[in-house]
PDB file of N, CA and C in Angstrom:
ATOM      1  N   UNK A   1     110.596  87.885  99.618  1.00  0.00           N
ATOM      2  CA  UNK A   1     109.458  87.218  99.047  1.00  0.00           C
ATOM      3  C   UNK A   1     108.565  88.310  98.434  1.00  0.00           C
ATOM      4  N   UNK A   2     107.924  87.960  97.117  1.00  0.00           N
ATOM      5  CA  UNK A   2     107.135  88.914  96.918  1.00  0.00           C
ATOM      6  C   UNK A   2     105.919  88.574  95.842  1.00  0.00           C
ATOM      7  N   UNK A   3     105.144  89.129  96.376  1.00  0.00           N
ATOM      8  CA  UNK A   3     103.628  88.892  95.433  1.00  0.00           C
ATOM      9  C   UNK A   3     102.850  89.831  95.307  1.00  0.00           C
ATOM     10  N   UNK A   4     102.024  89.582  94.292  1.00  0.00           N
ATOM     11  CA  UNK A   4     101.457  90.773  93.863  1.00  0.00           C
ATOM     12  C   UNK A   4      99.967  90.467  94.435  1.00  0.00           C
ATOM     13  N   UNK A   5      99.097  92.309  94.809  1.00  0.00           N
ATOM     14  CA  UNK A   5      98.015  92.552  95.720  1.00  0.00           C
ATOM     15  C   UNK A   5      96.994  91.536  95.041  1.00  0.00           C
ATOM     16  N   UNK A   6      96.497  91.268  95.631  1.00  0.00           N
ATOM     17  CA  UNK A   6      94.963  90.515  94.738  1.00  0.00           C
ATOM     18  C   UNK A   6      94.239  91.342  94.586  1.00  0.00           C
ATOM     19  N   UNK A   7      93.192  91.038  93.860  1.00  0.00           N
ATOM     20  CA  UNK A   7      91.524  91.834  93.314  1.00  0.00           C
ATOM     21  C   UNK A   7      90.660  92.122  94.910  1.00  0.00           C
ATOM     22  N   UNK A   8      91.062  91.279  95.634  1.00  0.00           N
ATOM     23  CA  UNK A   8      90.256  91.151  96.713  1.00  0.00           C
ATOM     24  C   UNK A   8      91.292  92.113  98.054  1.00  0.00           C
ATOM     25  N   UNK A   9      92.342  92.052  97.640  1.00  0.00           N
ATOM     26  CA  UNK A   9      93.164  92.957  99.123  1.00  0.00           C
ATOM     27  C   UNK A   9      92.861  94.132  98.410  1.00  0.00           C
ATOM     28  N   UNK A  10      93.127  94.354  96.842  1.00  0.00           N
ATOM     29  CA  UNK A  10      92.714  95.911  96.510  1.00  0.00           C
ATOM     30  C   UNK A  10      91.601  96.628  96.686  1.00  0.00           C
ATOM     31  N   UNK A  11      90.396  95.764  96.216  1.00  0.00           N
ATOM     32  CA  UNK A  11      88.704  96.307  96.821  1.00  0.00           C
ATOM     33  C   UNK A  11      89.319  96.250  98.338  1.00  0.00           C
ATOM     34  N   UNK A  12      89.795  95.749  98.984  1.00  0.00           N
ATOM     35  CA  UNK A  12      89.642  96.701  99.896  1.00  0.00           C
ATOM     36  C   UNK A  12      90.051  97.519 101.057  1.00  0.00           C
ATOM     37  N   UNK A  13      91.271  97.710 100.106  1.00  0.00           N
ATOM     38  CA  UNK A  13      92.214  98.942 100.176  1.00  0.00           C
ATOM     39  C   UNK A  13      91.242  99.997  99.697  1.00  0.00           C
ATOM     40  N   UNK A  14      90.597  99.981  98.722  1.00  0.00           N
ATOM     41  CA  UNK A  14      89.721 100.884  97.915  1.00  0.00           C
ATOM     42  C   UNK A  14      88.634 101.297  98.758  1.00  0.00           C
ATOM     43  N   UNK A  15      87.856 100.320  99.665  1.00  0.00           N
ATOM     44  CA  UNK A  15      86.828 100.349 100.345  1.00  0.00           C
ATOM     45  C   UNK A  15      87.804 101.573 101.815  1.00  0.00           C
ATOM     46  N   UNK A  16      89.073 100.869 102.253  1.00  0.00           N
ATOM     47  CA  UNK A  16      89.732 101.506 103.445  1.00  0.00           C
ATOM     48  C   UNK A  16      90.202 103.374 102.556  1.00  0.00           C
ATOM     49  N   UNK A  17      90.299 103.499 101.443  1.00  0.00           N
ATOM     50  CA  UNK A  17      90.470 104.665 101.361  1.00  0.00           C
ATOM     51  C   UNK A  17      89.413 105.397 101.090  1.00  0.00           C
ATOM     52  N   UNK A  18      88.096 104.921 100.971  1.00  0.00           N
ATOM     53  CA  UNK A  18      86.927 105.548 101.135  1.00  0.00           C
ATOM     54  C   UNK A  18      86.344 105.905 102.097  1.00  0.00           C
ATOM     55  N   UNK A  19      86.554 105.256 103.397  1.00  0.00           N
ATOM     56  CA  UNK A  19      86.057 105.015 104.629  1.00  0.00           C
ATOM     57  C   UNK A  19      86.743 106.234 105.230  1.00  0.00           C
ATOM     58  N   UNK A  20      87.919 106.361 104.560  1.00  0.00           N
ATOM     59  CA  UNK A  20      88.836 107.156 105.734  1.00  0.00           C
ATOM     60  C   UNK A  20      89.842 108.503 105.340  1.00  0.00           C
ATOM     61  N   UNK A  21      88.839 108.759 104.111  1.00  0.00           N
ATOM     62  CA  UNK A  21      89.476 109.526 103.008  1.00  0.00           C
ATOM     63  C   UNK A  21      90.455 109.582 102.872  1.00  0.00           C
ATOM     64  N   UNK A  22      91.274 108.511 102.187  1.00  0.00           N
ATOM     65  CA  UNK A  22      93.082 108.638 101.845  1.00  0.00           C
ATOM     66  C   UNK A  22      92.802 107.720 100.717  1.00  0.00           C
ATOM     67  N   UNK A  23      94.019 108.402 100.161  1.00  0.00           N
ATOM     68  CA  UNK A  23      94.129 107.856  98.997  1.00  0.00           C
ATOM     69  C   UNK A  23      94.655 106.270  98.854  1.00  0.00           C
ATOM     70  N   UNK A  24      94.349 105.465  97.561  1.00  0.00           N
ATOM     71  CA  UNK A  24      94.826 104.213  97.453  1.00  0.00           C
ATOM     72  C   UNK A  24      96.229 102.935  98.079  1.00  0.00           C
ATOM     73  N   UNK A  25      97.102 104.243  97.296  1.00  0.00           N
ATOM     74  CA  UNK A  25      98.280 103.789  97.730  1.00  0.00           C
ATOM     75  C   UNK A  25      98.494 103.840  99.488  1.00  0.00           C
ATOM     76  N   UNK A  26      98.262 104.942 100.328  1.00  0.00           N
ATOM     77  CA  UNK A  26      98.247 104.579 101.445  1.00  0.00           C
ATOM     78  C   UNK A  26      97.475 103.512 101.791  1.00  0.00           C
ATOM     79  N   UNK A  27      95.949 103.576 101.604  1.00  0.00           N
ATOM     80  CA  UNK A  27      95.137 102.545 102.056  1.00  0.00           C
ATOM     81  C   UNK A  27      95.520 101.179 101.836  1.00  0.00           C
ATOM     82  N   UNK A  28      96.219 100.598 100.284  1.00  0.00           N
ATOM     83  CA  UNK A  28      96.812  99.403 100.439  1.00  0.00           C
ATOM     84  C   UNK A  28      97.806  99.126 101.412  1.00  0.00           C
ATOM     85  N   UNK A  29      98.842 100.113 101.636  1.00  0.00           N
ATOM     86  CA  UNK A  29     100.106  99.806 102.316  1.00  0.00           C
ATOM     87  C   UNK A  29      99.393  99.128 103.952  1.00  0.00           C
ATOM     88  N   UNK A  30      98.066 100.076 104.727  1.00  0.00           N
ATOM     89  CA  UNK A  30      97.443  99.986 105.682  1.00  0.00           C
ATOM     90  C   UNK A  30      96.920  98.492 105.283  1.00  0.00           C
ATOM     91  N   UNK A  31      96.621  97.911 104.925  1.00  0.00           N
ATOM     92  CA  UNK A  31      95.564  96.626 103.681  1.00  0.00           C
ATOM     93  C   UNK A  31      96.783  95.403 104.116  1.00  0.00           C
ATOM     94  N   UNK A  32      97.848  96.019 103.548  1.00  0.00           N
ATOM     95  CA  UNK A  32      98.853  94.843 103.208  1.00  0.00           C
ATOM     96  C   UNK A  32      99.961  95.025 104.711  1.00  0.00           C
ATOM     97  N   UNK A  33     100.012  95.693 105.234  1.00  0.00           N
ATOM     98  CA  UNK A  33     100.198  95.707 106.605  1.00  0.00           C
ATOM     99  C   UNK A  33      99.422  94.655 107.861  1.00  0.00           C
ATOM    100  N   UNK A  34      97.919  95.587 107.640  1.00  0.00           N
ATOM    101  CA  UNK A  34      97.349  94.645 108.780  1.00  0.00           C
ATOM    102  C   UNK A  34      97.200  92.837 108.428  1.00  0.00           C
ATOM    103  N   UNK A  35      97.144  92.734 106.986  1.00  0.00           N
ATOM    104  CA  UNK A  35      97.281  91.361 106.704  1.00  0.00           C
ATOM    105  C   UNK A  35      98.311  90.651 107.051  1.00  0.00           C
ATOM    106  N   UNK A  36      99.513  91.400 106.480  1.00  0.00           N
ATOM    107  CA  UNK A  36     100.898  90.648 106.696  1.00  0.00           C
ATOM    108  C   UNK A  36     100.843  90.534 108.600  1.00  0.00           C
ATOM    109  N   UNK A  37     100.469  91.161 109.196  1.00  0.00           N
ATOM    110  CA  UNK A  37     100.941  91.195 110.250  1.00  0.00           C
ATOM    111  C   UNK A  37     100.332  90.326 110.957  1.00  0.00           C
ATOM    112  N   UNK A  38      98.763  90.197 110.908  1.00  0.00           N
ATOM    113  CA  UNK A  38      97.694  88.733 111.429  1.00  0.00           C
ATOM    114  C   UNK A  38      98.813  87.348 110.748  1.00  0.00           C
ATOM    115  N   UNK A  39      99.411  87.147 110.019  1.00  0.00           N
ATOM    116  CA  UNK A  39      99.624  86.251 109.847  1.00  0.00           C
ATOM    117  C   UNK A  39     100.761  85.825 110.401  1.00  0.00           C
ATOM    118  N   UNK A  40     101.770  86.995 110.194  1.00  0.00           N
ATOM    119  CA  UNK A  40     103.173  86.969 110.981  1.00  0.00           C
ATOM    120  C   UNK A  40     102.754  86.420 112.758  1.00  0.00           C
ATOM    121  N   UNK A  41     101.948  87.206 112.994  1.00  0.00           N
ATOM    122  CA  UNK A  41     101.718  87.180 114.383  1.00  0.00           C
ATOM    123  C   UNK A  41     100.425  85.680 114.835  1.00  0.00           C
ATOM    124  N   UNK A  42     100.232  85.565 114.106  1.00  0.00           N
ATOM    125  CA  UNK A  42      99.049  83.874 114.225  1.00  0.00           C
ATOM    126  C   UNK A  42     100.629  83.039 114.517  1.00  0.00           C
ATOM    127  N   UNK A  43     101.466  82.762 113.397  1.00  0.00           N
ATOM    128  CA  UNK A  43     102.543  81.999 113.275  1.00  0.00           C
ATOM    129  C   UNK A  43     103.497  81.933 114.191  1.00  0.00           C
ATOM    130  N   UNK A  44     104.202  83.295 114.705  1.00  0.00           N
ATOM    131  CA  UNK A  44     105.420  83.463 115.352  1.00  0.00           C
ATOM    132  C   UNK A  44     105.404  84.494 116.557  1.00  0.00           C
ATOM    133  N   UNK A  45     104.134  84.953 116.526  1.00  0.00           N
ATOM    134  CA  UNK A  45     103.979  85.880 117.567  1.00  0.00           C
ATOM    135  C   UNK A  45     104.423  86.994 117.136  1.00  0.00           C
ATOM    136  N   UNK A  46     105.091  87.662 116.167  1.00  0.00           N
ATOM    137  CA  UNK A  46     105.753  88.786 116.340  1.00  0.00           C
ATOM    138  C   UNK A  46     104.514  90.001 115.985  1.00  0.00           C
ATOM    139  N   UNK A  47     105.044  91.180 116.243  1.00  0.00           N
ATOM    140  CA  UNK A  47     103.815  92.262 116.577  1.00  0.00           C
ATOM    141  C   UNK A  47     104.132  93.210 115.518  1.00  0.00           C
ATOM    142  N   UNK A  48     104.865  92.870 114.714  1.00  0.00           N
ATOM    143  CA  UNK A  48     105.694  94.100 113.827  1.00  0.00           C
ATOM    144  C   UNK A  48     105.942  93.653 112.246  1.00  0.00           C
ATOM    145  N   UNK A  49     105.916  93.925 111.384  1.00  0.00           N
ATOM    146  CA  UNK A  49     106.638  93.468 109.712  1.00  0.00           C
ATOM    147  C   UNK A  49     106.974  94.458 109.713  1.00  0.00           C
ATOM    148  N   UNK A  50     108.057  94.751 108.527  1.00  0.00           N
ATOM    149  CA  UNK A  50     108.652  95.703 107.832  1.00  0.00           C
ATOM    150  C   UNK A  50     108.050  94.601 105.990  1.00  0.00           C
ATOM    151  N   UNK A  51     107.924  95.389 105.406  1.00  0.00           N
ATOM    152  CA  UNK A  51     107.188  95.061 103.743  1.00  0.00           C
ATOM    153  C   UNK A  51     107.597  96.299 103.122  1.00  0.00           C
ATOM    154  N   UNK A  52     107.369  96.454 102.017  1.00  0.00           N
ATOM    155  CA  UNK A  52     107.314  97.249 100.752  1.00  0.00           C
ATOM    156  C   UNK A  52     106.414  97.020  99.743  1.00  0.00           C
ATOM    157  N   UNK A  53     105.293  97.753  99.149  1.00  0.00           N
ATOM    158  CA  UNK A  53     104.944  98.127  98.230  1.00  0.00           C
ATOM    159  C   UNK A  53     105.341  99.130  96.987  1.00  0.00           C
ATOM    160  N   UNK A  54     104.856  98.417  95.676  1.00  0.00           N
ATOM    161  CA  UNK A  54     105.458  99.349  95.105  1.00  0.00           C
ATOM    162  C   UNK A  54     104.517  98.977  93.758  1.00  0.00           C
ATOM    163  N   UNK A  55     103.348  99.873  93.448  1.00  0.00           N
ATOM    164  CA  UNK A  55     101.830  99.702  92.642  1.00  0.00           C
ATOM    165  C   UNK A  55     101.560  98.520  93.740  1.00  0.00           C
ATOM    166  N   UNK A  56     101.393  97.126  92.563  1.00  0.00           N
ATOM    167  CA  UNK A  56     100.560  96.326  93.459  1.00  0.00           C
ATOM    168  C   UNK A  56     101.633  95.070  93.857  1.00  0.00           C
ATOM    169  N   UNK A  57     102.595  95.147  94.326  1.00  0.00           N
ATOM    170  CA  UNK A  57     104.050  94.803  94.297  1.00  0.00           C
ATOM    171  C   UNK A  57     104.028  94.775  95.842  1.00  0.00           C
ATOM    172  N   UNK A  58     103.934  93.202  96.255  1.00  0.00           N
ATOM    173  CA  UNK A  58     104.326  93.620  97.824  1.00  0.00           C
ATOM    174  C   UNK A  58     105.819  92.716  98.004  1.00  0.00           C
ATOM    175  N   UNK A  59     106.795  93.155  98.696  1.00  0.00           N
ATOM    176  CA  UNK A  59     107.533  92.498  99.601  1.00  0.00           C
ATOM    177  C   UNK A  59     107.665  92.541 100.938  1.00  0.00           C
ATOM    178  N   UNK A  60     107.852  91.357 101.058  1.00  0.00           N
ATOM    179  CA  UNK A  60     107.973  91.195 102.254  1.00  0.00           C
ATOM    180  C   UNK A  60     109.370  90.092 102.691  1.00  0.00           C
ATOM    181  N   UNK A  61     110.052  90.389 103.608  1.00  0.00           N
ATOM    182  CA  UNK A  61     110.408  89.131 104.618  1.00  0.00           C
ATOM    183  C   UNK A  61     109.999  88.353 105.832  1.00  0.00           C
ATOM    184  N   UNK A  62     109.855  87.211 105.637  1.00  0.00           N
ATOM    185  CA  UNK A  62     108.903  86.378 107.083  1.00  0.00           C
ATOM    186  C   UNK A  62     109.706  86.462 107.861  1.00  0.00           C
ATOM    187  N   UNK A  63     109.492  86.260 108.741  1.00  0.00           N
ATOM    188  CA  UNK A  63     110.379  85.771 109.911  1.00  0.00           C
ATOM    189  C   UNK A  63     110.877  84.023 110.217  1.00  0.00           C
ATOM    190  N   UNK A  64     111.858  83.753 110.316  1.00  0.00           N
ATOM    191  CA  UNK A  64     112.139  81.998 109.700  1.00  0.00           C
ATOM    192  C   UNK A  64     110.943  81.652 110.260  1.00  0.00           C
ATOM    193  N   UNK A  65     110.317  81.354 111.657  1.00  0.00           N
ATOM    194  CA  UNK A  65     109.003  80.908 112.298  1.00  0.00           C
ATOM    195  C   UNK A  65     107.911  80.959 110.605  1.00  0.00           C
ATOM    196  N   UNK A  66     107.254  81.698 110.352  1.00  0.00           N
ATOM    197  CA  UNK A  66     106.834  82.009 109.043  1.00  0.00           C
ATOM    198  C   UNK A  66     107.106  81.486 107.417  1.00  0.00           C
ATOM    199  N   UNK A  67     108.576  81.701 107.636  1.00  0.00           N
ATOM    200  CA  UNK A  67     108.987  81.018 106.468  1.00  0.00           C
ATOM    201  C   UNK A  67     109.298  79.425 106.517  1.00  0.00           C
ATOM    202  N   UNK A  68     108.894  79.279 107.512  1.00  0.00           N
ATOM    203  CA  UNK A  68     108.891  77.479 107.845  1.00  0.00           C
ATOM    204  C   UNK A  68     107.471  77.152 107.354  1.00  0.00           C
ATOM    205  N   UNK A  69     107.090  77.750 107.724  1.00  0.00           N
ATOM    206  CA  UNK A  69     105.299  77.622 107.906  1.00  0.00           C
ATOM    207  C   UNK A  69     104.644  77.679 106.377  1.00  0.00           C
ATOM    208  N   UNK A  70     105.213  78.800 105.786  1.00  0.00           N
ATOM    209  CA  UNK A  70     104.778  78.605 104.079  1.00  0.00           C
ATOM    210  C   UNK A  70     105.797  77.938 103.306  1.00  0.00           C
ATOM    211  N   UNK A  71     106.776  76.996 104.111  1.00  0.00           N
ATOM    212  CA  UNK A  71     107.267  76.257 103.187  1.00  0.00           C
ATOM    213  C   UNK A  71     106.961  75.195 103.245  1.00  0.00           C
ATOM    214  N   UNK A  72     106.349  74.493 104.461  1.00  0.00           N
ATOM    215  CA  UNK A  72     105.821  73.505 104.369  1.00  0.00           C
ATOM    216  C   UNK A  72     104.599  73.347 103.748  1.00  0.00           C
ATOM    217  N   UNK A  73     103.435  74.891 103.777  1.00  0.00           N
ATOM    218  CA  UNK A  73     102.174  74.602 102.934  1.00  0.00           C
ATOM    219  C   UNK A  73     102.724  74.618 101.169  1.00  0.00           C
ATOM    220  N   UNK A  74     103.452  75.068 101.048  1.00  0.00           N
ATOM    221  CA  UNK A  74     103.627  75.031  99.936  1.00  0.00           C
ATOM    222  C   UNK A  74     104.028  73.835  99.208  1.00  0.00           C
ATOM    223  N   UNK A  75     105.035  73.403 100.370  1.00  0.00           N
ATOM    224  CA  UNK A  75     105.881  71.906  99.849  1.00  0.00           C
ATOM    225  C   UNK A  75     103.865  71.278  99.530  1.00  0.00           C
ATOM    226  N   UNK A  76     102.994  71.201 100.444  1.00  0.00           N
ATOM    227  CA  UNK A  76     101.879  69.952 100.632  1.00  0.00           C
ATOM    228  C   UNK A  76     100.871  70.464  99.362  1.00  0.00           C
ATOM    229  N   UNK A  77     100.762  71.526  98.433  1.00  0.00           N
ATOM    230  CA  UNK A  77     100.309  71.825  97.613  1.00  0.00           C
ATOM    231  C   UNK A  77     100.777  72.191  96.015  1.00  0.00           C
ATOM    232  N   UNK A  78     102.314  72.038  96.155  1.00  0.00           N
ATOM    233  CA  UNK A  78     102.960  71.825  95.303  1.00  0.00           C
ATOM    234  C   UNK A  78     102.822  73.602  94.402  1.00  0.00           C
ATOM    235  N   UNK A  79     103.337  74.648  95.491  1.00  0.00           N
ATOM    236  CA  UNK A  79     103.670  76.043  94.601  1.00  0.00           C
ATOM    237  C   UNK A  79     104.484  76.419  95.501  1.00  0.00           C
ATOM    238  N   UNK A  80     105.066  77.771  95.106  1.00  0.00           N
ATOM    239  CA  UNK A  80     105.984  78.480  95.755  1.00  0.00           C
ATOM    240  C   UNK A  80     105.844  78.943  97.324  1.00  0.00           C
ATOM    241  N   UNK A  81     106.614  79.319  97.669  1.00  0.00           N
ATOM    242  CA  UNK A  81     105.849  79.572  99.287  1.00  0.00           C
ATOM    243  C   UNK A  81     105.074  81.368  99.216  1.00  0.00           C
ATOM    244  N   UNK A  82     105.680  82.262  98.032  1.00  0.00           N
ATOM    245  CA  UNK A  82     105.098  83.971  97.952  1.00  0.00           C
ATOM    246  C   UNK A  82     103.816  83.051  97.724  1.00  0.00           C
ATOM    247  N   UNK A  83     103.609  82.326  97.022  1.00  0.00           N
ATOM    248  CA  UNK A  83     102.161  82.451  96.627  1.00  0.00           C
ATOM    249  C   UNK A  83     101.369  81.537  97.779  1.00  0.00           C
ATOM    250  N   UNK A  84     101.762  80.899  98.862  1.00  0.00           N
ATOM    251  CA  UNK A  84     100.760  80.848  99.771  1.00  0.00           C
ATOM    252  C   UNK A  84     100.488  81.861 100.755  1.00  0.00           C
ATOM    253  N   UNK A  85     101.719  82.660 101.067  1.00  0.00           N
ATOM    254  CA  UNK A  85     101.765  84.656 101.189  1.00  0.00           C
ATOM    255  C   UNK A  85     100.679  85.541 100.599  1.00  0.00           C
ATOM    256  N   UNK A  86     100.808  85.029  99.632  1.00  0.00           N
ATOM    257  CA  UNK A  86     100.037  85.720  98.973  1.00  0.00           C
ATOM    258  C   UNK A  86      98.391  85.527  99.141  1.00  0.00           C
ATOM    259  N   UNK A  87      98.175  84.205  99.532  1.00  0.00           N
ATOM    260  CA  UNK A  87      96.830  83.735  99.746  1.00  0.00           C
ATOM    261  C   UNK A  87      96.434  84.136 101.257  1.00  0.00           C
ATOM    262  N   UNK A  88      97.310  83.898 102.098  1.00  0.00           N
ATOM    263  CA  UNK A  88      97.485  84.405 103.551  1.00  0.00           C
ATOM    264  C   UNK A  88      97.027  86.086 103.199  1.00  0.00           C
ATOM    265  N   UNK A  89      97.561  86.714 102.860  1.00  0.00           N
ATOM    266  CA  UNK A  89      97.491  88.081 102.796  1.00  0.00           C
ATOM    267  C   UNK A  89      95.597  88.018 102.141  1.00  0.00           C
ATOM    268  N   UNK A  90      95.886  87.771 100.967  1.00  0.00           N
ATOM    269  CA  UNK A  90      94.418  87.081 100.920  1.00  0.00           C
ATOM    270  C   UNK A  90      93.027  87.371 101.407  1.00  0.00           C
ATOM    271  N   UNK A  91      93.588  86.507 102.204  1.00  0.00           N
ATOM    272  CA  UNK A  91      92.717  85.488 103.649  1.00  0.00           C
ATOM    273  C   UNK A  91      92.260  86.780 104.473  1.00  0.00           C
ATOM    274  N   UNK A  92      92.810  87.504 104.735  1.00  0.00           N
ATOM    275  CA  UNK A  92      93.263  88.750 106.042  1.00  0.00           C
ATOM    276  C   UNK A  92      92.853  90.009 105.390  1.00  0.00           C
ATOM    277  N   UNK A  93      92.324  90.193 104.102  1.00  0.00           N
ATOM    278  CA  UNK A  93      92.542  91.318 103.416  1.00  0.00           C
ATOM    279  C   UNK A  93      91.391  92.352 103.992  1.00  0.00           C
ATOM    280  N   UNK A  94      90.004  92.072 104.488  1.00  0.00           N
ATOM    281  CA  UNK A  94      89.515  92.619 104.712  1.00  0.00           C
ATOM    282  C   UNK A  94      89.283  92.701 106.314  1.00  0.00           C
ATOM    283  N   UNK A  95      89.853  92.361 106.888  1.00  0.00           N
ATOM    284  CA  UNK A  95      90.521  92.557 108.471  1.00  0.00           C
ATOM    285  C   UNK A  95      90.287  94.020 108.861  1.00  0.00           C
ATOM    286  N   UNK A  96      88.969  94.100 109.780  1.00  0.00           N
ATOM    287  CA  UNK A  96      89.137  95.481 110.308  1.00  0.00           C
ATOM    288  C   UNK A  96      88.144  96.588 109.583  1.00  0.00           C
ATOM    289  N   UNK A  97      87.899  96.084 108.143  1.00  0.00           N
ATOM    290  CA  UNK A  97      86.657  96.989 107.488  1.00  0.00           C
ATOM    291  C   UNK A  97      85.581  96.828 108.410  1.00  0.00           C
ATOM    292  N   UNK A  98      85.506  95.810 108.823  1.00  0.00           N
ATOM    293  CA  UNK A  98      83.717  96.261 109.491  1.00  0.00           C
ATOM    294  C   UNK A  98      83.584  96.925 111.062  1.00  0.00           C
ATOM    295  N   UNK A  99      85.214  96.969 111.588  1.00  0.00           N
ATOM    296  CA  UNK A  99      84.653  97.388 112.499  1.00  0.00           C
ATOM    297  C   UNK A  99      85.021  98.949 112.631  1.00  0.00           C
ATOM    298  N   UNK A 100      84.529  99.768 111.543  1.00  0.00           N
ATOM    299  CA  UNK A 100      84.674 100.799 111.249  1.00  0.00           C
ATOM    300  C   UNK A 100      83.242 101.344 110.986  1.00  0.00           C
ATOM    301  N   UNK A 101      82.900 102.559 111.932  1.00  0.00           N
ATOM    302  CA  UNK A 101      81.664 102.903 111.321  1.00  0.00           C
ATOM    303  C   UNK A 101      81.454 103.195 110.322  1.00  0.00           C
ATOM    304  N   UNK A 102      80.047 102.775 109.467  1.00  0.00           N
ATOM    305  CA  UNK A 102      79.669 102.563 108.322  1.00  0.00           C
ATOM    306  C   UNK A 102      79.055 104.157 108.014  1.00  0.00           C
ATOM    307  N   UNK A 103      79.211 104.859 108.650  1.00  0.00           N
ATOM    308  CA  UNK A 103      78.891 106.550 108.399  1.00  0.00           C
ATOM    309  C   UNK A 103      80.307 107.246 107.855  1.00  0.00           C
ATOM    310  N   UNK A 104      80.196 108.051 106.933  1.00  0.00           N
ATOM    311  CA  UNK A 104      80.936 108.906 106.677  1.00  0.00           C
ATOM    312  C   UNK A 104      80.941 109.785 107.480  1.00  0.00           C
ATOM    313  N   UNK A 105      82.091 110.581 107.930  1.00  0.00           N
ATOM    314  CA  UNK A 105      82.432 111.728 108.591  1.00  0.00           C
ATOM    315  C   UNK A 105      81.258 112.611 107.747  1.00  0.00           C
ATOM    316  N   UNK A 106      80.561 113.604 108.625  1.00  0.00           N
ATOM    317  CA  UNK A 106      79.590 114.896 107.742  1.00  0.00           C
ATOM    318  C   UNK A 106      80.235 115.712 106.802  1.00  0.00           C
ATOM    319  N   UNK A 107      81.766 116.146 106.869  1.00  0.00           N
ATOM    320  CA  UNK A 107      82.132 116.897 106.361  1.00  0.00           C
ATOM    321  C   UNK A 107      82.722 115.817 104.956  1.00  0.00           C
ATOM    322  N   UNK A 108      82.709 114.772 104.900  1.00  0.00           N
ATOM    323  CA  UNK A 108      83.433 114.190 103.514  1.00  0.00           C
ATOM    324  C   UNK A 108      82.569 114.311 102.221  1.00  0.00           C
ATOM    325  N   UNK A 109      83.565 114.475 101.204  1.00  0.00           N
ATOM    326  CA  UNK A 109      83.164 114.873 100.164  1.00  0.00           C
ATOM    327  C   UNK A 109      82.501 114.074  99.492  1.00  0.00           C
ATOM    328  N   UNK A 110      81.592 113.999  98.386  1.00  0.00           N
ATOM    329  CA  UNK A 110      80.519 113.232  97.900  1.00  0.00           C
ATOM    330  C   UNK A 110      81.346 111.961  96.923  1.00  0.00           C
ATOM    331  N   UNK A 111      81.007 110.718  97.491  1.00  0.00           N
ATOM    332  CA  UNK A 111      81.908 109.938  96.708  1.00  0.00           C
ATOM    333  C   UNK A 111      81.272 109.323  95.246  1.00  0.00           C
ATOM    334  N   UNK A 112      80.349 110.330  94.615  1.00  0.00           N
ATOM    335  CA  UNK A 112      79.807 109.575  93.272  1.00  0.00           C
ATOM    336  C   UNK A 112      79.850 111.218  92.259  1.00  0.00           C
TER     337      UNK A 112
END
């Protein structure tokens, strides 16, 4: 299955590689991880995904538990099941920004 990052998982991937000085591409993979995984794990319990990124290119495989689950929202809204994945991921995107202190480390470099 695969869909592409939204405007909203990228701000804040962008926001997670500011926070924690790393660059983009890691910070999404971290972005599209902890999302995929709240959802995997709301659904089927499992504690783990394996995904791929690649720019703003995610794949993923559900786990059938999962892929039952966005096939039925999908069947009741009439689209594909990546793209209720995709809204799920979404949903989850900013998971975990706030509970990150809002201070920069002293030593990080000036971000303007």
């Amino acid at each position: 299955m695969e869909f592409e990052a939204s405007d909203r998982l990228l701000a804040a991937a962008d926001e997670w590689a500011d926070k924690r000085m790393t660059d983009r591409e890691d910070a999404l993979e971290t972005k599209v991880e902890q999302a995929l995984l709240e959802v995997e794990h709301l659904v089927s319990g499992r504690q783990a995904v394996d995904f791929g990124v690649d720019g703003t290119t995610v794949t993923f495989e559900p786990s059938d538990d999962l892929a039952a689950f966005l096939d039925e929202q999908a069947a009741d809204v009439d689209v594909d099941p990546a793209t209720v994945l995709a809204m799920h991921a979404d949903l989850f995107a900013t998971v975990f920004l706030d509970n990150y202190d809002d201070e920069r480390p002293p030593n990080a470099p000036p971000t303007e």
